[in-house]
N, C-alpha and C. Protein backbone atom coordinates (compact mmCIF):
# COMPACT_ATOMS: atom_id res chain seq x y z
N UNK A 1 -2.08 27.37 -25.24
CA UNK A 1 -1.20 28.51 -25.40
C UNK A 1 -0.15 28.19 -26.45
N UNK A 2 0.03 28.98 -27.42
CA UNK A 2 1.72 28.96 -27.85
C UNK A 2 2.68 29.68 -27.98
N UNK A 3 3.92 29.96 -28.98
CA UNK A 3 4.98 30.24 -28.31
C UNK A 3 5.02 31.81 -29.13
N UNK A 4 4.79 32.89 -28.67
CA UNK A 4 4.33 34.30 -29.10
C UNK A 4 5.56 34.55 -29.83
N UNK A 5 6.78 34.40 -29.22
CA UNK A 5 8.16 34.85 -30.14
C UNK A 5 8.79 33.78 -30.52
N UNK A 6 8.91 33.54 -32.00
CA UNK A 6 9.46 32.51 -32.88
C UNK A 6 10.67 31.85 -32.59
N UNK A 7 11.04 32.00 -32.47
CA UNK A 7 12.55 30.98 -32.55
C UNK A 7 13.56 31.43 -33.35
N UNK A 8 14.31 32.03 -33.60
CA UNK A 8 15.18 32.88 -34.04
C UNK A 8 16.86 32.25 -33.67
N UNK A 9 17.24 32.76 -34.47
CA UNK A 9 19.21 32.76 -34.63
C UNK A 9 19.78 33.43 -33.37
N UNK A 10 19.50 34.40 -32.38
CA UNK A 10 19.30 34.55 -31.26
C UNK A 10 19.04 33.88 -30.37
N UNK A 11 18.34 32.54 -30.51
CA UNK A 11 18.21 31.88 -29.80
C UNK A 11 19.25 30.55 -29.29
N UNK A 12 19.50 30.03 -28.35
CA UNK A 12 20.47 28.71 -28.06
C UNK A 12 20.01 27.48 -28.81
N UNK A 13 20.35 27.32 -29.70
CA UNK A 13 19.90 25.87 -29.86
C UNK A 13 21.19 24.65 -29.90
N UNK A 14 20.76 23.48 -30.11
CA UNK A 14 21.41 22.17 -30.23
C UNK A 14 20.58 21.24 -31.06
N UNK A 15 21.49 20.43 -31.24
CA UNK A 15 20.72 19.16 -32.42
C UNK A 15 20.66 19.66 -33.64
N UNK A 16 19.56 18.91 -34.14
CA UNK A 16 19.27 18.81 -35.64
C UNK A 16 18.88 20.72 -35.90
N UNK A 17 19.89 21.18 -36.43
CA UNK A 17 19.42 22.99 -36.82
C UNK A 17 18.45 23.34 -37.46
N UNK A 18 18.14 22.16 -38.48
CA UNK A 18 17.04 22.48 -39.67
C UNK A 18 16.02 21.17 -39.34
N UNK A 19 16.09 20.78 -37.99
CA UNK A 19 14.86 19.84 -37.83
C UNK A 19 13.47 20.55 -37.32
N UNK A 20 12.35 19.49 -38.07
CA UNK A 20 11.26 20.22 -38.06
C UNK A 20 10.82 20.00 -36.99
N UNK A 21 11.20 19.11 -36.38
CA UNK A 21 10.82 19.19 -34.53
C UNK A 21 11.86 20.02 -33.43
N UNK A 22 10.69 21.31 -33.39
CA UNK A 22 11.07 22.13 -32.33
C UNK A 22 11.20 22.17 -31.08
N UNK A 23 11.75 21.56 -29.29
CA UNK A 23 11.14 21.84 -28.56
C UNK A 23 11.91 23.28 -27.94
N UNK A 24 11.30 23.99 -27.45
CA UNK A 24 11.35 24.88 -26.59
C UNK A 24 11.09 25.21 -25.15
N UNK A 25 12.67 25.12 -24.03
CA UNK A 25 12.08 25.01 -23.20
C UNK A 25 12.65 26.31 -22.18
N UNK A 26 11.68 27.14 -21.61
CA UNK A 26 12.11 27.81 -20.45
C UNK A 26 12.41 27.95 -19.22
N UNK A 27 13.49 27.44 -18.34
CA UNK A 27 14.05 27.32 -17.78
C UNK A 27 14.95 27.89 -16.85
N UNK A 28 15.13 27.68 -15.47
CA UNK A 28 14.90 28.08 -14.09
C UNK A 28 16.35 27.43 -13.91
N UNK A 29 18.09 28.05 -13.68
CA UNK A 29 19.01 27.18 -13.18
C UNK A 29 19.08 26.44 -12.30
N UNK A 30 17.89 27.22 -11.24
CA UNK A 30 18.06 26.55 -9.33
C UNK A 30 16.79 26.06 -9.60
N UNK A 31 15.99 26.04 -10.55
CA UNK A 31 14.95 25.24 -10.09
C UNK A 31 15.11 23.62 -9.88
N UNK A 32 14.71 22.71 -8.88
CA UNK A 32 14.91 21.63 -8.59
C UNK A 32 13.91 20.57 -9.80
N UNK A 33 12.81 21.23 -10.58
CA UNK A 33 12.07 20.44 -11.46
C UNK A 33 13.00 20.58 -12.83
N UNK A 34 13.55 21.84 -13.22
CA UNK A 34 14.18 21.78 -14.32
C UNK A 34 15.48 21.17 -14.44
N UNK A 35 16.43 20.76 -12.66
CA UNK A 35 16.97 20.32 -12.93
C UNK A 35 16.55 18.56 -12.65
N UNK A 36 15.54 18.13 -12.54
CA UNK A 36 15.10 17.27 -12.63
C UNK A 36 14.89 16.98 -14.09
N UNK A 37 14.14 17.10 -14.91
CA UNK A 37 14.07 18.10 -16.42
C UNK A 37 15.57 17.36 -17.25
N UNK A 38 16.64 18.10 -16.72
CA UNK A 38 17.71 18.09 -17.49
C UNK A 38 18.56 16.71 -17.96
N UNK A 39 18.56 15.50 -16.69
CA UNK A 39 19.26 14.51 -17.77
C UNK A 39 17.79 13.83 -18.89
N UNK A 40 17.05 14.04 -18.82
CA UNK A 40 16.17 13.74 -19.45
C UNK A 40 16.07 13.94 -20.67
N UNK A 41 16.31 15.56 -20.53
CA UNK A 41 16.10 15.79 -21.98
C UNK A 41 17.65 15.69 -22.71
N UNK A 42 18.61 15.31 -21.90
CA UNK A 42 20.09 15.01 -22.64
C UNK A 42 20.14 13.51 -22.98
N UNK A 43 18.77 12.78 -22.50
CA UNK A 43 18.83 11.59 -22.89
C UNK A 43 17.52 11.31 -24.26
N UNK A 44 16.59 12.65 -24.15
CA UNK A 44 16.30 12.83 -25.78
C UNK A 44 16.67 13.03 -26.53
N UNK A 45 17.86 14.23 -26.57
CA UNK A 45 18.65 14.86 -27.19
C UNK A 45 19.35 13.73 -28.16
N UNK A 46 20.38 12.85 -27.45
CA UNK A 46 21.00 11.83 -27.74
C UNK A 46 20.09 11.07 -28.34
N UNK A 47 19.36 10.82 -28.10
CA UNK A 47 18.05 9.46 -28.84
C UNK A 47 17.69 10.21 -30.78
N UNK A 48 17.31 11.51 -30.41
CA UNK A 48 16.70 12.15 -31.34
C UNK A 48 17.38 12.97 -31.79
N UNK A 49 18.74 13.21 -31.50
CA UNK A 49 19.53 14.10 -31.85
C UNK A 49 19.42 14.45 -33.48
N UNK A 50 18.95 14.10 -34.43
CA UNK A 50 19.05 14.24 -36.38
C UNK A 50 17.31 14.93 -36.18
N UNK A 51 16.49 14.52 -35.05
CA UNK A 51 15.11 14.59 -35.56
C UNK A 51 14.84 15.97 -34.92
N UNK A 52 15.26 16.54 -34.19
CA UNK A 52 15.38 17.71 -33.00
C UNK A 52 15.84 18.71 -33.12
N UNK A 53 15.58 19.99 -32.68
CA UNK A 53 16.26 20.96 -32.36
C UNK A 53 15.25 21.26 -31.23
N UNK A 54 16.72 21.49 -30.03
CA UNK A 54 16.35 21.69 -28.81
C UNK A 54 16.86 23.31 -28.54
N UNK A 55 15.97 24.06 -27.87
CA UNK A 55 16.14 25.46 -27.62
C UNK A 55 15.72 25.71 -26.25
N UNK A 56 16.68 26.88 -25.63
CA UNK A 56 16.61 27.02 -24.34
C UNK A 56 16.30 28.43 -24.20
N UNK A 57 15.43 29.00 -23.72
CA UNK A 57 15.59 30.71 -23.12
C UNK A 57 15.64 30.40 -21.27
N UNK A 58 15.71 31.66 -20.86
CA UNK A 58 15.93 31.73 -19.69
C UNK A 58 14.57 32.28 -18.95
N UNK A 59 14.52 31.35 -18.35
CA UNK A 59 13.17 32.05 -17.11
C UNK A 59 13.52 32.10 -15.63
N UNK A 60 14.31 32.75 -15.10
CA UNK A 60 14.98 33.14 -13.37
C UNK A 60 13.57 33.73 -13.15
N UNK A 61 13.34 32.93 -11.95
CA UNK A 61 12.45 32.59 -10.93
C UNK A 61 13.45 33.36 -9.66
N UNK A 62 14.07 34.56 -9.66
CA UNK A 62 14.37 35.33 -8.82
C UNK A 62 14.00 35.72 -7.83
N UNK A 63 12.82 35.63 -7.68
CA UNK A 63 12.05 35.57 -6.22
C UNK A 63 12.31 34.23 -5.35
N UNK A 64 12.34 33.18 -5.90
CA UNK A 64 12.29 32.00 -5.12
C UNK A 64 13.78 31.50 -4.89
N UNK A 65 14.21 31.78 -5.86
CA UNK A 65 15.95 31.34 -6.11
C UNK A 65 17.09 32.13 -6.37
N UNK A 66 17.68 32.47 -5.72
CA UNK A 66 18.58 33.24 -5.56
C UNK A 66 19.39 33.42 -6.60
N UNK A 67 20.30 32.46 -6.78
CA UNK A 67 21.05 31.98 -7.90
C UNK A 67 20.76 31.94 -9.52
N UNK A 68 19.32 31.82 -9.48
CA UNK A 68 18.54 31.79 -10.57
C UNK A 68 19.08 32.92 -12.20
N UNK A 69 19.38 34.18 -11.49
CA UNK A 69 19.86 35.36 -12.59
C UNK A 69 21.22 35.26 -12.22
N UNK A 70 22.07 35.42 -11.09
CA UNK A 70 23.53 34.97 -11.75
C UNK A 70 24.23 33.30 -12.29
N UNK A 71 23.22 33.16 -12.66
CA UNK A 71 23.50 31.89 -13.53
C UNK A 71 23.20 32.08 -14.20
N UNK A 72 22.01 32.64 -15.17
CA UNK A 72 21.68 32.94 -16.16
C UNK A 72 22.42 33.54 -17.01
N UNK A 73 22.91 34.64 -15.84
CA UNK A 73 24.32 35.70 -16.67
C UNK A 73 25.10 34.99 -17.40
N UNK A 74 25.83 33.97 -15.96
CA UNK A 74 27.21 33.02 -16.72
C UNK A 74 27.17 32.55 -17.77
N UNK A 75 25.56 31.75 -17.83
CA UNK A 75 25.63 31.50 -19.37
C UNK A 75 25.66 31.82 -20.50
N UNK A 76 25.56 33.65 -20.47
CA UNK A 76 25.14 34.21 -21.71
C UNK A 76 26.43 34.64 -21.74
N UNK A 77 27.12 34.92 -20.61
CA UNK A 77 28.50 35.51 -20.98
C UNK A 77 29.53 34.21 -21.27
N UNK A 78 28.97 32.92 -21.10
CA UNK A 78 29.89 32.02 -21.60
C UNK A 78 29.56 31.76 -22.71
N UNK A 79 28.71 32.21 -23.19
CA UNK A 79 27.75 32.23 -25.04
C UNK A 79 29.01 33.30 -25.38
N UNK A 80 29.32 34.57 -24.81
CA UNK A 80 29.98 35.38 -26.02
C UNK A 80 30.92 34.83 -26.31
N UNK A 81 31.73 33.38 -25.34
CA UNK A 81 32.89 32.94 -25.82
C UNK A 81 32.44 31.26 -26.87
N UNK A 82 31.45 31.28 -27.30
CA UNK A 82 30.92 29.86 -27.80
C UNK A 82 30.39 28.70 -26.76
N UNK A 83 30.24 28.76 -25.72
CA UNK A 83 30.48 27.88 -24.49
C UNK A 83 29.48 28.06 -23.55
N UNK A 84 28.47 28.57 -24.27
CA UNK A 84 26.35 28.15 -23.65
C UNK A 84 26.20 27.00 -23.52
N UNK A 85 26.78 26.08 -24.32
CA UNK A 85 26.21 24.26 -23.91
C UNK A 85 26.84 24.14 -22.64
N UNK A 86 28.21 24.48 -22.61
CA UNK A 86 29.11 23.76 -21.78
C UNK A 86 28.90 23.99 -20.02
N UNK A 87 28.23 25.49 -20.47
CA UNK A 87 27.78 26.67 -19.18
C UNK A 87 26.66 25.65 -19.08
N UNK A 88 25.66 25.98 -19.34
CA UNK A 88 24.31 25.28 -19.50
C UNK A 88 24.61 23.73 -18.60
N UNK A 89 24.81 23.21 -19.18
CA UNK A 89 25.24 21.49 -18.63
C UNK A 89 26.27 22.00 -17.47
N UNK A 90 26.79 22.03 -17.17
CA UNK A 90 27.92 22.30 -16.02
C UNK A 90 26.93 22.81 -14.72
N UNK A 91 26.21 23.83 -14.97
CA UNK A 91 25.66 24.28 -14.26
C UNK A 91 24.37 23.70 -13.49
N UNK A 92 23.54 22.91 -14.44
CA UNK A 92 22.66 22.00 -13.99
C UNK A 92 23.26 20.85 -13.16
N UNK A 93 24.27 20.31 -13.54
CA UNK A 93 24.64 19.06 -13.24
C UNK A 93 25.51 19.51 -12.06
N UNK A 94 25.75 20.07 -11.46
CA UNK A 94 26.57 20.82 -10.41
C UNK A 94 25.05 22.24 -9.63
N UNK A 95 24.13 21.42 -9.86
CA UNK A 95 22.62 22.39 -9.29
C UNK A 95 22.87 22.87 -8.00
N UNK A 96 23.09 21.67 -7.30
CA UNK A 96 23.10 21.92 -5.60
C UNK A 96 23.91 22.64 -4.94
N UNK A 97 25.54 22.96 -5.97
CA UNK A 97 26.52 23.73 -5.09
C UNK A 97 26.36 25.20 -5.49
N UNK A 98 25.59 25.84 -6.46
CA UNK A 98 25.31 26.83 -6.84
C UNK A 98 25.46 28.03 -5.62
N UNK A 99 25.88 28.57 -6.61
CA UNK A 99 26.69 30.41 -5.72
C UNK A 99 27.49 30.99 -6.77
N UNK A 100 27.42 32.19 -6.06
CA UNK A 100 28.89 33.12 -7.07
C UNK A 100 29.75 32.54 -7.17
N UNK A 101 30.04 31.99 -6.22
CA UNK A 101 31.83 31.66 -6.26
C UNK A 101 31.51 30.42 -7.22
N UNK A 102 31.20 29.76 -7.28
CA UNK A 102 31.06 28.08 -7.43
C UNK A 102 30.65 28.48 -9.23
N UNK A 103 30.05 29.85 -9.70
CA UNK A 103 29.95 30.11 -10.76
C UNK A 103 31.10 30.12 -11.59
N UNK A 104 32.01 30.99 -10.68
CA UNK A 104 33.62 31.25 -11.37
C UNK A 104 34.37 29.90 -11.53
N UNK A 105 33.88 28.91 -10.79
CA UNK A 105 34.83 27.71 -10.61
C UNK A 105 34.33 27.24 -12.08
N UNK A 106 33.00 27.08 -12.01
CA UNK A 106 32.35 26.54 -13.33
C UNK A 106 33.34 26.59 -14.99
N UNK A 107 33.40 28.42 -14.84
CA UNK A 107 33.79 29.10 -15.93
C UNK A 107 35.08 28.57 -16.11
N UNK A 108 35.92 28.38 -14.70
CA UNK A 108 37.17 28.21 -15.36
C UNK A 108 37.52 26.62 -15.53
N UNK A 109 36.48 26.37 -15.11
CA UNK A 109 36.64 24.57 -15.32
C UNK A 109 36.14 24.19 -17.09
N UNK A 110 35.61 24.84 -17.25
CA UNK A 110 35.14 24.62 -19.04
C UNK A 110 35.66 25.53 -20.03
N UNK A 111 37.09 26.11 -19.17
CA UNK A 111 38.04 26.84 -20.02
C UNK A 111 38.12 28.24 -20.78
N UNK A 112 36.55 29.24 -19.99
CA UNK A 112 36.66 30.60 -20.37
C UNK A 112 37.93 31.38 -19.92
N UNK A 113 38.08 32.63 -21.00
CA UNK A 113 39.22 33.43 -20.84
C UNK A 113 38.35 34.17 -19.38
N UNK A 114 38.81 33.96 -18.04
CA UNK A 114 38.11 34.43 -16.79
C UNK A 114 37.95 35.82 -16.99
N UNK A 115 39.35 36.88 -17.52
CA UNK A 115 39.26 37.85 -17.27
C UNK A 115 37.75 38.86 -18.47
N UNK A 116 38.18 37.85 -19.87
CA UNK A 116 36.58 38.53 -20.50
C UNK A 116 35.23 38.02 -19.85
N UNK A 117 35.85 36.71 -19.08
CA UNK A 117 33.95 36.30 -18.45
C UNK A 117 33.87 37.08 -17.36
N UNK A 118 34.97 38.21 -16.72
CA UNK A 118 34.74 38.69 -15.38
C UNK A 118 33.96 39.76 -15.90
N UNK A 119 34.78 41.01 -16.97
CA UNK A 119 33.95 41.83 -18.04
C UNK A 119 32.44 41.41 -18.02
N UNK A 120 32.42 40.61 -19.25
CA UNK A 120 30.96 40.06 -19.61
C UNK A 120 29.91 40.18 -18.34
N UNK A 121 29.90 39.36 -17.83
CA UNK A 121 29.00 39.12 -16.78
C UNK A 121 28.57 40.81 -15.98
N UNK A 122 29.26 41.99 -16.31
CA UNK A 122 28.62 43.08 -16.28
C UNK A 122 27.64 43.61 -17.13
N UNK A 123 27.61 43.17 -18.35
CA UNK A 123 27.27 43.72 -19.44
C UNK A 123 25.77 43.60 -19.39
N UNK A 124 25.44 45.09 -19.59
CA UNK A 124 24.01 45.26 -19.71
C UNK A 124 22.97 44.30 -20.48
N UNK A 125 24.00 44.08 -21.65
CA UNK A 125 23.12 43.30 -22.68
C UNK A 125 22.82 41.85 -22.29
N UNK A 126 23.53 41.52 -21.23
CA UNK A 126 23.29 39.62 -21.10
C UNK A 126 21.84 40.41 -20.08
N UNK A 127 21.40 40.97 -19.40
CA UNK A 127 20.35 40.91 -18.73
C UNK A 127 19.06 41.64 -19.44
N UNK A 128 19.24 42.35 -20.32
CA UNK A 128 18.59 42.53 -21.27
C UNK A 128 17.96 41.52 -22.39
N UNK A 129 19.05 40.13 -22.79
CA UNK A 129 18.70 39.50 -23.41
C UNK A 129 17.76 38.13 -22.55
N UNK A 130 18.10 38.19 -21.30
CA UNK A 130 17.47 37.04 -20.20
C UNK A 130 15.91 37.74 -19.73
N UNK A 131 15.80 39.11 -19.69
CA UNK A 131 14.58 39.69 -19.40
C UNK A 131 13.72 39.50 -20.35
N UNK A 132 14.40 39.74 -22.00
CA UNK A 132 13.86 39.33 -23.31
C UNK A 132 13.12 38.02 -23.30
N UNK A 133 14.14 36.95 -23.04
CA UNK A 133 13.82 35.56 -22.41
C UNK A 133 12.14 35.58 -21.93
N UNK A 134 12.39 35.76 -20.29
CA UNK A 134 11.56 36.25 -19.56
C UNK A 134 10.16 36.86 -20.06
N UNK A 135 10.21 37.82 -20.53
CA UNK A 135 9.05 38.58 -20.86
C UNK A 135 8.76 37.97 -22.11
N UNK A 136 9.50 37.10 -22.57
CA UNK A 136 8.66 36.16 -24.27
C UNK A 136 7.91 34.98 -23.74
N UNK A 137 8.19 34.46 -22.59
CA UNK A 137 7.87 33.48 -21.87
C UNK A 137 6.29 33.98 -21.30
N UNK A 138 6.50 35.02 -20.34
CA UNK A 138 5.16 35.53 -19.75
C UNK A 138 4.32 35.54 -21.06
N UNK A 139 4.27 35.81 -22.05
CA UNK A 139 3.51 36.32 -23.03
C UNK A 139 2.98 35.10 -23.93
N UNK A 140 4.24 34.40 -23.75
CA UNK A 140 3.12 32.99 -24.10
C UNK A 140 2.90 32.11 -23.02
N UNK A 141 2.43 32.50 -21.93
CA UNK A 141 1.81 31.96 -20.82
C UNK A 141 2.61 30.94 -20.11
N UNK A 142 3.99 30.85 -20.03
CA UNK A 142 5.13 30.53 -18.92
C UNK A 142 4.51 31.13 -17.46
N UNK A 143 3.76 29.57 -16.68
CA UNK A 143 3.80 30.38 -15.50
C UNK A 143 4.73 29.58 -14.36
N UNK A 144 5.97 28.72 -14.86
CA UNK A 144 6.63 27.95 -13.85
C UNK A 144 7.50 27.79 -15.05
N UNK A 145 8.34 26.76 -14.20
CA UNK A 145 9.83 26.10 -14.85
C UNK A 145 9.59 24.62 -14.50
N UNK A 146 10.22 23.87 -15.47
CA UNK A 146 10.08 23.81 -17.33
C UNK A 146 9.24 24.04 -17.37
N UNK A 147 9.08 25.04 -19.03
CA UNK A 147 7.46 24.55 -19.70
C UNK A 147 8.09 24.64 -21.10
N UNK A 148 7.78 23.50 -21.57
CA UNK A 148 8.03 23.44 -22.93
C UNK A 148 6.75 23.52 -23.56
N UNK A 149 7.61 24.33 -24.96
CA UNK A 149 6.99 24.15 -26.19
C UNK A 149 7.29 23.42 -27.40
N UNK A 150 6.57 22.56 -27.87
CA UNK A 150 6.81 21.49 -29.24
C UNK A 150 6.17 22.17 -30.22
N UNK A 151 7.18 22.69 -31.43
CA UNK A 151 6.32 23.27 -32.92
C UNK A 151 5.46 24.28 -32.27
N UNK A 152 6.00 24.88 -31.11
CA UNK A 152 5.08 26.65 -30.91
C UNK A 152 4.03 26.15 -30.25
N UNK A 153 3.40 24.61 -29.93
CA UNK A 153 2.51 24.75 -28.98
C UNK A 153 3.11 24.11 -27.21
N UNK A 154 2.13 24.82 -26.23
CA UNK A 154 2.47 24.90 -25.04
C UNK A 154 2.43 23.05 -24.53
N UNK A 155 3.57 22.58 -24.37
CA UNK A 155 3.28 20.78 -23.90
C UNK A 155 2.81 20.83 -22.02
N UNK A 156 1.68 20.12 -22.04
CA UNK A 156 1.38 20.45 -20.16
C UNK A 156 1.64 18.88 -19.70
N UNK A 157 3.33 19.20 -19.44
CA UNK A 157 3.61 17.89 -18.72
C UNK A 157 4.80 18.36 -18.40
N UNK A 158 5.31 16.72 -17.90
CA UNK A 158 7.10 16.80 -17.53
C UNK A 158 8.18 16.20 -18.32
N UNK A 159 9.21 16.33 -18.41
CA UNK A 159 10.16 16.22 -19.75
C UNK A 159 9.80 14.53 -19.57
N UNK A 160 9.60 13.96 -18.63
CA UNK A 160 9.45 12.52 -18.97
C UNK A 160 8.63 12.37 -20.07
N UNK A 161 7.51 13.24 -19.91
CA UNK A 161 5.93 12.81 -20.72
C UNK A 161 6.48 13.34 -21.98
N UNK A 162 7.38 13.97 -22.34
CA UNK A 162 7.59 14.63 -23.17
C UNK A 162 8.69 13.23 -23.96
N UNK A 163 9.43 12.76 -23.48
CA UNK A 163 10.35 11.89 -23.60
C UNK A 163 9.43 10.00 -24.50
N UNK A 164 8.53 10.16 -23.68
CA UNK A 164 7.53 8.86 -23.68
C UNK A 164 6.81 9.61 -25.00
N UNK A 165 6.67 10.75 -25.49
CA UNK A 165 5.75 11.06 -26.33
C UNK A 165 6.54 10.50 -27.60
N UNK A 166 7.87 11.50 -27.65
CA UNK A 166 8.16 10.89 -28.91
C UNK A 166 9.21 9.51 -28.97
N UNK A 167 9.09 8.52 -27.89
CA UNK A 167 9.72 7.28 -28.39
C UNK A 167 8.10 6.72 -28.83
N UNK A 168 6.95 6.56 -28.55
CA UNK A 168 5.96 6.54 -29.24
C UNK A 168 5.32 6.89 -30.15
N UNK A 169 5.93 8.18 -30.73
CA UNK A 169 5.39 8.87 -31.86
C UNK A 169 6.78 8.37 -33.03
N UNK A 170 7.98 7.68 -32.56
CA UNK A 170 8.67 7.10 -33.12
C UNK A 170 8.18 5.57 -33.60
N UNK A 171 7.22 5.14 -32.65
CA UNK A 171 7.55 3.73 -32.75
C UNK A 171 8.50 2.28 -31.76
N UNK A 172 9.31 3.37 -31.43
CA UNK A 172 10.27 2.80 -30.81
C UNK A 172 10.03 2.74 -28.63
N UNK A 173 10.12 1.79 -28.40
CA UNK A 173 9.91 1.12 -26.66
C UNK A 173 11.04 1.23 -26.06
């Protein structure tokens, strides 16, 4: 399978902006594999950070996880203030206490203006842009959380295998 909608300026990224290694991964806040997933790939990130660009869309697994779409929100409404990484990481790494409330604590712990993140987090367009997410994912055959994609093709593993791929495709043990 690969990745049906390109990668775009719309999209979250980190790392290397103009690196030719893409991964792409879609991702579940409450899922327990993606946050398994996550120091992993902050410990590729860091390794490969010049060789990389790492990109995130949203895939809420709303049926299974509650939390899954109002987390998703937070993050896009902590994107209108610059502060998707900070949302993003905060939120994984704080997986288990997940809730509304524990969302707001998030926001004001990584220094959003509360009263535009109280706004935001209504706004039609952050669930519009996570369904976007969502339905780019189904279409290139996302049927769980993580599933990454490297350079637009579908990787069938776990961020470890993904991790072991390129300190080997580096050279480096």
């Amino acid at each position: 399978m690969s990745l049906k909608i390109p990668v775009s300026i719309t999209d979250h990224a980190q790392g290397n902006l103009d690196a030719d290694l893409v991964i792409v991964e879609y991702g579940d806040y409450q899922c327990p594999y993606c946050g398994a997933a996550y120091p992993v790939l902050k410990k590729l990130l860091k390794k490969f950070s010049g060789e990389v660009k790492f990109v995130f869309r949203n895939f809420p697994l709303s049926e299974m996880h509650e939390y899954a779409l109002p987390a998703a929100i937070a993050a896009e409404a902590a994107s209108l203030q610059d502060k998707f990484w900070e949302m993003h990481d905060a939120i994984y790494e704080n997986q288990r206490k997940l809730d509304d409330q524990y969302l707001f604590k998030i926001a004001e712990k990584i220094g959003l203006d509360m009263e535009k993140f109280k706004s935001d987090i209504q706004k039609e367009e952050l669930v519009n842009k996570i369904d976007a997410d969502f339905q780019g994912g189904v279409i290139s055959g996302v049927n769980g959380t993580p599933s990454f994609y490297v350079n637009g093709k579908k990787f069938n593993g776990a961020a470890e295998d993904l991790f072991e791929l390129f300190t080997r495709s580096t050279g480096e043990i």
